[in-house]
Protein backbone atom coordinates (compact mmCIF):
# COMPACT_ATOMS: atom_id res chain seq x y z
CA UNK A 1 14.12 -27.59 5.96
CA UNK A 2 13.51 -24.95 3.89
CA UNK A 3 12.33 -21.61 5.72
CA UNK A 4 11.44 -17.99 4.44
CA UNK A 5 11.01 -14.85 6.40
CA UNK A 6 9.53 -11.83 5.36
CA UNK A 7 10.87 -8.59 6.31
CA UNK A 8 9.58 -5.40 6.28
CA UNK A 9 6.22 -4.52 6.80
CA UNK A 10 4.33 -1.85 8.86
CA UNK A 11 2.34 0.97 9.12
CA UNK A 12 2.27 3.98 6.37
CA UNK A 13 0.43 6.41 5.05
CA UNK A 14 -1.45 6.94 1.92
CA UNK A 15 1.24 7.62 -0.79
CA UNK A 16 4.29 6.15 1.55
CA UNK A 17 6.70 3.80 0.43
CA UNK A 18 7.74 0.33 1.66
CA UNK A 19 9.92 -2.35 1.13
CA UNK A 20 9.82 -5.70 1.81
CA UNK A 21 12.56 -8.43 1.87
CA UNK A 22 12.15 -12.47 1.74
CA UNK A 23 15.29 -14.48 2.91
CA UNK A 24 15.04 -17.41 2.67
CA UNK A 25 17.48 -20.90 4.49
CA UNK A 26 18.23 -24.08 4.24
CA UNK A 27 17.45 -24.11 0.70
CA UNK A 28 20.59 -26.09 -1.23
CA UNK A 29 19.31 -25.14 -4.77
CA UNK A 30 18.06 -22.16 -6.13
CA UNK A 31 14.57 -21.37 -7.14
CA UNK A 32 13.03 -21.26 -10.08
CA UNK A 33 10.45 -18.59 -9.34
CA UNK A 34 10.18 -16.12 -6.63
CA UNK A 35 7.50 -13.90 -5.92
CA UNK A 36 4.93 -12.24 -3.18
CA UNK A 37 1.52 -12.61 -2.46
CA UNK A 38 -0.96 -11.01 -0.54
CA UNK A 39 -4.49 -11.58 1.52
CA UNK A 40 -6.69 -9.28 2.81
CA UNK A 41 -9.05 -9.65 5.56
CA UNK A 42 -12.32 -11.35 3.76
CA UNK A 43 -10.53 -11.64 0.63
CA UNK A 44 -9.11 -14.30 -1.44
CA UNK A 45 -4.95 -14.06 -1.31
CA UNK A 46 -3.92 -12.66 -4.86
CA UNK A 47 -0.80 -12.33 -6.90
CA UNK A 48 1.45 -9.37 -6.38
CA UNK A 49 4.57 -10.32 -8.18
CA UNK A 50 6.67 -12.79 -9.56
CA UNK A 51 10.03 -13.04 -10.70
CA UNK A 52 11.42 -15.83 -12.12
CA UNK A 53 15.09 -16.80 -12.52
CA UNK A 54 15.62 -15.27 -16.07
CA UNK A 55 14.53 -12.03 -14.52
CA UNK A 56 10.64 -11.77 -16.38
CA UNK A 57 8.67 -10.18 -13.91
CA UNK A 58 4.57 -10.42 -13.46
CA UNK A 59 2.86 -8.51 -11.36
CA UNK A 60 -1.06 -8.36 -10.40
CA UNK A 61 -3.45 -5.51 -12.28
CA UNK A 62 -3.81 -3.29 -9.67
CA UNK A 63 -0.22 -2.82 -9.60
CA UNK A 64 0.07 -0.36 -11.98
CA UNK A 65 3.70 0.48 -12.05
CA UNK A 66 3.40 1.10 -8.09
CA UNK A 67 5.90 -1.78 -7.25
CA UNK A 68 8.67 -3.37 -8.73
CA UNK A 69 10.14 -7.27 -7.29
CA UNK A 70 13.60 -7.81 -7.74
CA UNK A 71 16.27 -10.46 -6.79
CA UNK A 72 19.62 -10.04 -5.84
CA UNK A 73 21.98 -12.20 -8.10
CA UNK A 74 23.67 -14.16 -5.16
CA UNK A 75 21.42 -16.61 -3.08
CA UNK A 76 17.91 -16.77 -2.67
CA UNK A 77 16.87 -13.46 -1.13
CA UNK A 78 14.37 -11.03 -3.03
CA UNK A 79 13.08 -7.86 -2.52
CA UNK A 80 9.31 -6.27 -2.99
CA UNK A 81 9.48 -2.21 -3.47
CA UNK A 82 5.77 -0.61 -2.79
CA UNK A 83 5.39 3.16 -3.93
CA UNK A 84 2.53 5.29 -4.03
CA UNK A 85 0.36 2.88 -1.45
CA UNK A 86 -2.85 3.13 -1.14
CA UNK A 87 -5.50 1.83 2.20
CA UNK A 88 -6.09 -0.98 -0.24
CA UNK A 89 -3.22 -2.08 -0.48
CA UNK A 90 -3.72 -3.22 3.73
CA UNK A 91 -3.22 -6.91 3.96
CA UNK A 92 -0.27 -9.59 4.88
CA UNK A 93 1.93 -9.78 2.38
CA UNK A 94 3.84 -13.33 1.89
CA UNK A 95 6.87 -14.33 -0.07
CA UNK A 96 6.71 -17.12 -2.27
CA UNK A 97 9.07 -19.29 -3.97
CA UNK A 98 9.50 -22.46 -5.75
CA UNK A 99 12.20 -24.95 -6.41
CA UNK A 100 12.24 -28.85 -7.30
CA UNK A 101 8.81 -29.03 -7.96
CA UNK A 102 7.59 -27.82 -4.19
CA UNK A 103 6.09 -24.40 -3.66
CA UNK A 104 7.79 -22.47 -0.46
CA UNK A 105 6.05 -20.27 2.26
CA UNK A 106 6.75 -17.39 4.30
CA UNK A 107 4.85 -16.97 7.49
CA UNK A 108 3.50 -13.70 6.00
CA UNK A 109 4.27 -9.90 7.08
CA UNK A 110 2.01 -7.22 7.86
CA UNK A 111 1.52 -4.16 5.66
CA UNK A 112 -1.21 -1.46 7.20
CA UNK A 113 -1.56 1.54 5.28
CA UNK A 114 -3.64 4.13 7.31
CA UNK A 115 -3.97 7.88 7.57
């Protein structure tokens, strides 16, 4: 069974830094696209980032050069860098990956950016 787990998340202030890692298991092939998503409460869950196994990135408009995704080059682990956060940027975060047709699920980490 294939499992990811975000890493990473907490509390931090306007203009702090975080980063957040998905590992994933039990995955025999490697995915094709890799990325994170997030929801806020009363909000629909929107695009963050993607990556996808060339290395093309994609990220979501209000980005704005604030984070960058990146993968490492062995196994199926990637990595979300957040700069410059803002109190929008609150919500769970979740990492995201497909392979073999099937999209792939992390549980979802919590990201709280508060003065």
């Amino acid at each position: 069974q294939v499992r990811l787990v975000e890493s990473g998340g907490g509390l931090v202030q306007p203009g702090g830094s975080l980063r957040l890692s998905c590992k994933t298991s039990g995955a025999i092939f490697s995915f094709t696209a890799m990325g994170w998503y997030r929801q806020a409460p009363g909000k629909q869950r929107e695009l963050v980032a993607t990556i996808i196994s060339n290395g093309i990135t994609n990220y979501g408009d209000f980005v704005k050069g604030r984070f960058s995704i990146s993968k490492e080059k062995v196994g199926n682990t990637w990595h979300l860098q957040m700069n410059n956060l803002a109190l929008e940027d609150t919500a769970v975060y979740s990492c995201w990956a497909r392979g073999l047709g099937h999209d792939y699920w992390g549980q979802g980490t919590q990201v709280t950016v508060s003065s």
